[in-house]
Protein backbone atom coordinates (compact mmCIF):
# COMPACT_ATOMS: atom_id res chain seq x y z
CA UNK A 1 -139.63 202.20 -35.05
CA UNK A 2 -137.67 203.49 -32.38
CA UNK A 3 -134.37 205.26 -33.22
CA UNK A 4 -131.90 202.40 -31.33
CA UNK A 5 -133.17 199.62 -33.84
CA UNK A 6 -133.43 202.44 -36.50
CA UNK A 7 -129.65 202.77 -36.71
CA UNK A 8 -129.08 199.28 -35.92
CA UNK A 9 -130.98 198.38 -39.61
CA UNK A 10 -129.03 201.41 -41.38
CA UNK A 11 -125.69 199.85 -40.16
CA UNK A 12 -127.13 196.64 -41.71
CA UNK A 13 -127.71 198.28 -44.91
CA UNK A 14 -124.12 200.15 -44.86
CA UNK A 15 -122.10 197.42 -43.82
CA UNK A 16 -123.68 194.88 -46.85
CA UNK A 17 -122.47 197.59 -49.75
CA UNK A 18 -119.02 197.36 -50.51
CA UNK A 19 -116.99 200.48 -50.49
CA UNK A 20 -113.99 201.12 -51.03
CA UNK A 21 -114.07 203.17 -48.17
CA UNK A 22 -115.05 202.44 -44.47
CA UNK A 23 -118.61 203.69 -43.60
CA UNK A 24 -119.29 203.59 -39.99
CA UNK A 25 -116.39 202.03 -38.78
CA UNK A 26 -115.74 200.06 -35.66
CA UNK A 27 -113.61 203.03 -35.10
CA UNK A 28 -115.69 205.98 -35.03
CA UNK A 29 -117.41 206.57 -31.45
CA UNK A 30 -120.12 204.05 -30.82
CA UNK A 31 -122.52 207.30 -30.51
CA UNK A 32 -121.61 208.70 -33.98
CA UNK A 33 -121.98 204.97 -36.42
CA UNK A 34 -125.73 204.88 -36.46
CA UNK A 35 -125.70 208.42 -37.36
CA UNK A 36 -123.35 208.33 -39.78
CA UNK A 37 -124.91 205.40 -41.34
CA UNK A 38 -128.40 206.77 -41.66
CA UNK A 39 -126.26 209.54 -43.87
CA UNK A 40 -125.12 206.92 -45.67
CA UNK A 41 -128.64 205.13 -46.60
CA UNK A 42 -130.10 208.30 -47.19
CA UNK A 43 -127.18 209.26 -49.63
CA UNK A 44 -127.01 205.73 -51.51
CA UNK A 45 -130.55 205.32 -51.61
CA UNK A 46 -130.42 208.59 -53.24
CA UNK A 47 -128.23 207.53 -55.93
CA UNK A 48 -129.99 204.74 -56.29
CA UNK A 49 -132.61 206.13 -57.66
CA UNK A 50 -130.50 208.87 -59.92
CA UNK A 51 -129.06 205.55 -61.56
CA UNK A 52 -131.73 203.44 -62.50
CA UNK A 53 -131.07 203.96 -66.03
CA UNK A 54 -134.38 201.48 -67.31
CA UNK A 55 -136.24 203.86 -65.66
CA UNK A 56 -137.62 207.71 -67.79
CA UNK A 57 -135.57 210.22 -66.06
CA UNK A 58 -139.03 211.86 -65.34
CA UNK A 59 -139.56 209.02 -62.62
CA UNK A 60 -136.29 209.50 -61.30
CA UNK A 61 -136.70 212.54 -60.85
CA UNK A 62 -140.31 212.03 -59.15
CA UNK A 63 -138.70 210.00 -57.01
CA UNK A 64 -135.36 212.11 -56.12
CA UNK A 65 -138.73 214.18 -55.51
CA UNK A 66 -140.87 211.99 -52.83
CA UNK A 67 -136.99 211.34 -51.02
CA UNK A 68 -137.51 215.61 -50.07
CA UNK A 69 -140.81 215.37 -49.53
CA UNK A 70 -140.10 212.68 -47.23
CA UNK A 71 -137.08 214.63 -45.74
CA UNK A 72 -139.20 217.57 -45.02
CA UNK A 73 -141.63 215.39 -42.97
CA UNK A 74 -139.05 213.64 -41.30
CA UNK A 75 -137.58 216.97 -40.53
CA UNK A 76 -141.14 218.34 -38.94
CA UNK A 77 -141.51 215.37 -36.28
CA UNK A 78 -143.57 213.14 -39.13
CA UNK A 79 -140.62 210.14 -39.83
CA UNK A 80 -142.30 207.05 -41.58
CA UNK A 81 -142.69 204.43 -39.16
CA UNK A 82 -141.92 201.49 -41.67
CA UNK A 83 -138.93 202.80 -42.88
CA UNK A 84 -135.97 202.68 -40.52
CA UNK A 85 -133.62 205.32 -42.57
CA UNK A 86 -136.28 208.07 -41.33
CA UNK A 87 -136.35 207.72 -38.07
CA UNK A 88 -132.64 207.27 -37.67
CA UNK A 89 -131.99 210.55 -39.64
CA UNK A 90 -134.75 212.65 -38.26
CA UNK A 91 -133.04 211.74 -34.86
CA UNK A 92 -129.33 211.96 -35.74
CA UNK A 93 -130.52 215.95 -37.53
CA UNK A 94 -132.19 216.61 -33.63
CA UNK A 95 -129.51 215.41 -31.70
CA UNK A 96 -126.69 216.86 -33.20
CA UNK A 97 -128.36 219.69 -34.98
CA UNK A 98 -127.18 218.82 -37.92
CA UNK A 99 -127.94 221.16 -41.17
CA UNK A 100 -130.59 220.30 -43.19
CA UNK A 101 -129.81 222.15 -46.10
CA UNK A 102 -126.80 219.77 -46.25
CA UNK A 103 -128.81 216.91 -46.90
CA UNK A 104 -130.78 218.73 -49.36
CA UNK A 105 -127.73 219.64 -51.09
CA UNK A 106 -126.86 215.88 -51.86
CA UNK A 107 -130.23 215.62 -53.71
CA UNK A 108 -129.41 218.46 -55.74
CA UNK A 109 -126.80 216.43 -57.11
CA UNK A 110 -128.60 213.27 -57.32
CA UNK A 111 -131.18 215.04 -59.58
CA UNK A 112 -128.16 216.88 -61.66
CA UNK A 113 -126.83 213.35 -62.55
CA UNK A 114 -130.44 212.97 -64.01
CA UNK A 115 -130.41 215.58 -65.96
CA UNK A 116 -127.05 216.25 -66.55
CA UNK A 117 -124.55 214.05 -68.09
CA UNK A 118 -121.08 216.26 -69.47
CA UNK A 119 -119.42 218.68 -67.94
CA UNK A 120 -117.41 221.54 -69.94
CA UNK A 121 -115.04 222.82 -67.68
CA UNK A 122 -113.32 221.36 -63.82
CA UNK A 123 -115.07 224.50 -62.64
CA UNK A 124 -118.66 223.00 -63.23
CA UNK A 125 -117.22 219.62 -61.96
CA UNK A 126 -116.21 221.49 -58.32
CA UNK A 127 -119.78 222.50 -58.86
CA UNK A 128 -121.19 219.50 -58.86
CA UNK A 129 -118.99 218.03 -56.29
CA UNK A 130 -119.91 221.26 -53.67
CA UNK A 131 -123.47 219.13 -53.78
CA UNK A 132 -122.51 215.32 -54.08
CA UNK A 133 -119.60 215.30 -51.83
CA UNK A 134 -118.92 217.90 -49.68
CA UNK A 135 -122.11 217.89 -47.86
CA UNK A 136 -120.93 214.01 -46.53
CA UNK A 137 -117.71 215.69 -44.82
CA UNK A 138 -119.80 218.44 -43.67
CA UNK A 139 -122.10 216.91 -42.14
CA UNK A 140 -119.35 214.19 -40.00
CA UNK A 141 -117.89 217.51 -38.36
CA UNK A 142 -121.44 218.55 -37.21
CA UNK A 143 -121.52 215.08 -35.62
CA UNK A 144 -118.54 215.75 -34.31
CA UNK A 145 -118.99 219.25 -32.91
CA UNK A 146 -115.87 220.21 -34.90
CA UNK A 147 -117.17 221.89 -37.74
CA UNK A 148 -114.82 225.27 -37.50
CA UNK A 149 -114.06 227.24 -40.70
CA UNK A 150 -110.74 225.68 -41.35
CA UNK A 151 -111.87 222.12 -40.49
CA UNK A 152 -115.00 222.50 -43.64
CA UNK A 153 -112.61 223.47 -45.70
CA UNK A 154 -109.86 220.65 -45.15
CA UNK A 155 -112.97 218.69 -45.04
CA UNK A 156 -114.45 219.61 -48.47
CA UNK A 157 -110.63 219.13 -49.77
CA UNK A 158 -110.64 215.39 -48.78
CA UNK A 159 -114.14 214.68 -49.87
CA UNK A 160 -113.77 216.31 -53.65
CA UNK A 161 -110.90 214.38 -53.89
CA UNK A 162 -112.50 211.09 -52.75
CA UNK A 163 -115.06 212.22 -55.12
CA UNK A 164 -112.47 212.57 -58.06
CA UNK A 165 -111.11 209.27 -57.84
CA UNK A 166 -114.36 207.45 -57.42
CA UNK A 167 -115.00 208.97 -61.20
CA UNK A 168 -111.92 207.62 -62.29
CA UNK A 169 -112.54 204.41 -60.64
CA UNK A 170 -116.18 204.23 -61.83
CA UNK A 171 -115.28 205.49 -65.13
CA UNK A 172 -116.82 202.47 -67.46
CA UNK A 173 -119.58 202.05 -65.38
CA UNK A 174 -120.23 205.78 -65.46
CA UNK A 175 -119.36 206.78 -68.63
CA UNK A 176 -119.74 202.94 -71.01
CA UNK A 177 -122.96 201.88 -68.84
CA UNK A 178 -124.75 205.08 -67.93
CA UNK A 179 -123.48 207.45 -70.90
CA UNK A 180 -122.18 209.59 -68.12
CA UNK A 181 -119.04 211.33 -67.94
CA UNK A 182 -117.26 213.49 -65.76
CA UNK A 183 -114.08 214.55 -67.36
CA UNK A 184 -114.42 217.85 -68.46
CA UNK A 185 -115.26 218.39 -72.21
CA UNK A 186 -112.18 221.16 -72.09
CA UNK A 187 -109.36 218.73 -70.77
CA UNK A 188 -110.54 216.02 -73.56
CA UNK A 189 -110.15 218.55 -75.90
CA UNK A 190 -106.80 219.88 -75.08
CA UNK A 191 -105.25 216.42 -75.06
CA UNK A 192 -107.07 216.02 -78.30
CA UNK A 193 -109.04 213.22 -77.01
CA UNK A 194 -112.55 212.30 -78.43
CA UNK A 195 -115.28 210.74 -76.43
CA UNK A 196 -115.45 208.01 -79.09
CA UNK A 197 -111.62 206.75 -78.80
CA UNK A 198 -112.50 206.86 -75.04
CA UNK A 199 -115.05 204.74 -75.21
CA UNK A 200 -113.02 201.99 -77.14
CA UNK A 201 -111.13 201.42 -73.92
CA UNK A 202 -108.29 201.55 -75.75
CA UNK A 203 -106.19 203.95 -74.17
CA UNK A 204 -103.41 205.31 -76.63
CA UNK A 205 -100.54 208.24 -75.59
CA UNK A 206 -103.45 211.05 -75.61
CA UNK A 207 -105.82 209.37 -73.74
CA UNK A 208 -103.05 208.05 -71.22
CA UNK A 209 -101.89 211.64 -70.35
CA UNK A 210 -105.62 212.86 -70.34
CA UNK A 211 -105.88 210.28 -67.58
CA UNK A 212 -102.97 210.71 -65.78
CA UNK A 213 -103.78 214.81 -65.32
CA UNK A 214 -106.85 213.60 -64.01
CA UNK A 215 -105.42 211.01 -60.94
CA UNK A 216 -102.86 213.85 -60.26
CA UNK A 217 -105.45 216.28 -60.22
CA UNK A 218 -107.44 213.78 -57.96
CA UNK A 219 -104.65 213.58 -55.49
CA UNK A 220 -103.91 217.06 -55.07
CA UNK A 221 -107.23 217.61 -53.86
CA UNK A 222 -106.83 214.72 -51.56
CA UNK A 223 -103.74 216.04 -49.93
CA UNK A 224 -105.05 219.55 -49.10
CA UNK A 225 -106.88 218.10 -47.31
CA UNK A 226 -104.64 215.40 -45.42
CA UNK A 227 -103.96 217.83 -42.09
CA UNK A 228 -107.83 217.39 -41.24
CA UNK A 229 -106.97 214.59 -38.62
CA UNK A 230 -104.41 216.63 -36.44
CA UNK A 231 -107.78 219.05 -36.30
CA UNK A 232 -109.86 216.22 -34.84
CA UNK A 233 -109.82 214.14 -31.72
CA UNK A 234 -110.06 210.80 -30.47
CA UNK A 235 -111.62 207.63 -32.56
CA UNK A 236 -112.68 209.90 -35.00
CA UNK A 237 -109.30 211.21 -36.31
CA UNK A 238 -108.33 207.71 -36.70
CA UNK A 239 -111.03 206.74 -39.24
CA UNK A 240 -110.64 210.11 -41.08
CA UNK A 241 -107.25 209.40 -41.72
CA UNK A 242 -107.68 205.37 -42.36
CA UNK A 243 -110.31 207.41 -45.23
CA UNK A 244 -107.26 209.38 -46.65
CA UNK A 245 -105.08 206.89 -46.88
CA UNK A 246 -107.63 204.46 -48.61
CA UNK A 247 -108.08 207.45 -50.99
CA UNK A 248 -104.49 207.77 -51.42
CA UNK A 249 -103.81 203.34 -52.22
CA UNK A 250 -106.59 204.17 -54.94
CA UNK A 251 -104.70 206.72 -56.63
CA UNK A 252 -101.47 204.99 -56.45
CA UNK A 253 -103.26 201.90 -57.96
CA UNK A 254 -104.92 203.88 -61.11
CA UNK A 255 -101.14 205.55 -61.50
CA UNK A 256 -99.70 202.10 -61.84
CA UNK A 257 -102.70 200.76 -64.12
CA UNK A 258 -101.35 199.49 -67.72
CA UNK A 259 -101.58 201.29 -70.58
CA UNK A 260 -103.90 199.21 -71.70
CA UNK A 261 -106.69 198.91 -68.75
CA UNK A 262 -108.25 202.69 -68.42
CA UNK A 263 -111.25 200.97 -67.21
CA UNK A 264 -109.73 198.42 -65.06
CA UNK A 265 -111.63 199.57 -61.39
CA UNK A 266 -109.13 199.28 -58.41
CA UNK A 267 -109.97 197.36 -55.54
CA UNK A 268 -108.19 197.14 -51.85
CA UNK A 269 -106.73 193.47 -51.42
CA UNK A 270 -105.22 192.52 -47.96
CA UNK A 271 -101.84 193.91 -48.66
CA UNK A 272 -103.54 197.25 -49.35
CA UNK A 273 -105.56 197.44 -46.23
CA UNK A 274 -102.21 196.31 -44.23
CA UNK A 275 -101.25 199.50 -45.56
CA UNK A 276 -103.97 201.83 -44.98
CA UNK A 277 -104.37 200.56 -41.47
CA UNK A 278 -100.48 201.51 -40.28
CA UNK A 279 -102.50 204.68 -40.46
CA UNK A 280 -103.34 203.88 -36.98
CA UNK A 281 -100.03 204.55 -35.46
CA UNK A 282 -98.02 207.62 -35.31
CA UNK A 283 -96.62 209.40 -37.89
CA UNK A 284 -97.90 211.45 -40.85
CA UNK A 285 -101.35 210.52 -42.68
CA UNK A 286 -99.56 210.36 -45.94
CA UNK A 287 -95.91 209.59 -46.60
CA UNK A 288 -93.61 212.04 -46.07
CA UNK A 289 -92.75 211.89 -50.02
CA UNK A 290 -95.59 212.91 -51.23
CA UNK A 291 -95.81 216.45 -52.27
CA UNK A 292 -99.00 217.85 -54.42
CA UNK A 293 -97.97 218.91 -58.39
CA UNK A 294 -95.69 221.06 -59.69
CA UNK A 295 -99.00 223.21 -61.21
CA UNK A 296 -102.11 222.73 -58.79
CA UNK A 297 -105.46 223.64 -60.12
CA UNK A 298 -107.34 226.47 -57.87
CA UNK A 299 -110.70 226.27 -56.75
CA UNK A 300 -112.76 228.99 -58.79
């Protein structure tokens, strides 16, 4: 398969999951969206396979496995004809030069969410999300050709943040479906918060503030990063900032959630995406009231 009709059937594939968050926009240059969704494919085909719970985690894992293997041929000149994700990645990594060990990196975490279900501390969360999301933001700015020192790091800002609020919003099906659960064992325990009330969905005054540390937390994350657009040019720091902003609705919905719905999963309605897209025209990416909290947590 050639790589035009390669990245023609991986913008197929990306544009018939929903996300809550664009993926290869109409917005982003029309060179960059078949890139960008081969990136995509490869990472949700990925996690795919991490989450077929019916499945032994050993064959997860074997396949997790045959994905690298697969990689690694792709990488040599060897794509698989019949599959159009490989040919559309092996060319976007050529054209662009794009870092392999990035892409590597997100099935590090694909195979950690095999084997690896609770997390002690927001240290080993960070962890986790230096493989699962940063890579993703990474890997746009090599696209991009603007992958300077200060743009990574606003980049891996936005991305663990997007990562923290998907938990949040994926935290029944995470957590209640897949026994999988990314709030840190220490922040449970100093609200004084068991896994088992958790689970009840009930969600009385411990569990409530346990929650609410965790969106704020989210958010501050989010907003480090917010500057990243007045770093980038063109098309493509519109759809990085139509990303923050759709980042920042989702936090603003799971702060007004009642008390009573802490699995209640936001989604974007048309007033919502009104919103997000006056991120199109001047002005700040974020409203001028926002300011991170009072007691940020460091990286480290």
């Amino acid at each position: 398969m050639n790589a035009p009709d390669a990245y023609a059937a991986c913008l197929r594939q990306a544009h018939a999951h929903y996300e809550n968050f664009p993926v290869a926009s109409r917005l982003l240059p029309r060179r960059l969206r078949g890139p960008v969704a081969a990136i995509y494919v490869f990472a949700r085909r990925a996690d795919d396979h991490a989450d077929e719970g019916t499945r032994p985690a050993a064959e997860r894992l074997a396949a997790l496995d045959a994905m690298e293997a697969t990689l690694g041929d792709t990488l040599a000149g060897h794509a698989p004809a019949d599959d159009p994700l490989w040919p559309a990645l092996g060319d976007a990594v050529a054209r662009f030069g794009l870092p392999e060990h990035e892409l590597r990196a997100l099935l590090v975490a694909f195979r950690q969410d095999v084997t690896q279900s609770r997390y002690d501390s927001f240290e080993d969360v960070l962890a986790y999300c230096e493989h699962s999301a940063n890579p993703v933001g990474r890997l746009l700015l090599h696209l991009a050709g603007a992958a300077s020192g200060p743009n990574l790091a606003a980049a891996d800002a936005v991305c663990t943040g997007l990562q923290l609020i998907n938990f949040l919003q994926d935290l029944h099906q995470d957590f209640v479906a897949r026994d999988r659960l990314y709030i840190p064992r220490r922040d449970l325990a100093r609200h004084g918060v068991t896994e088992a009330v958790l689970a009840t969905g009930a969600a009385p005054p411990p569990v409530r503030a346990l929650l609410a540390e965790q969106v704020e937390r989210a958010a501050w994350w989010l907003y480090q990063g917010h500057g990243l657009p007045r770093a980038l040019r063109g098309r493509l720091r519109l759809e990085i900032r139509l990303i923050i902003r759709g980042g920042w609705r989702i936090v603003e919905h799971l702060r007004a959630q009642k008390p009573g719905e802490p699995f209640a999963r936001p989604r974007l309605d048309a007033a919502d995406r009104r919103w997000i897209a006056r991120g199109l025209l001047p002005g700040p990416t974020l409203p001028r009231r926002v300011t991170p909290p009072a007691e940020p947590v460091p990286r480290g």
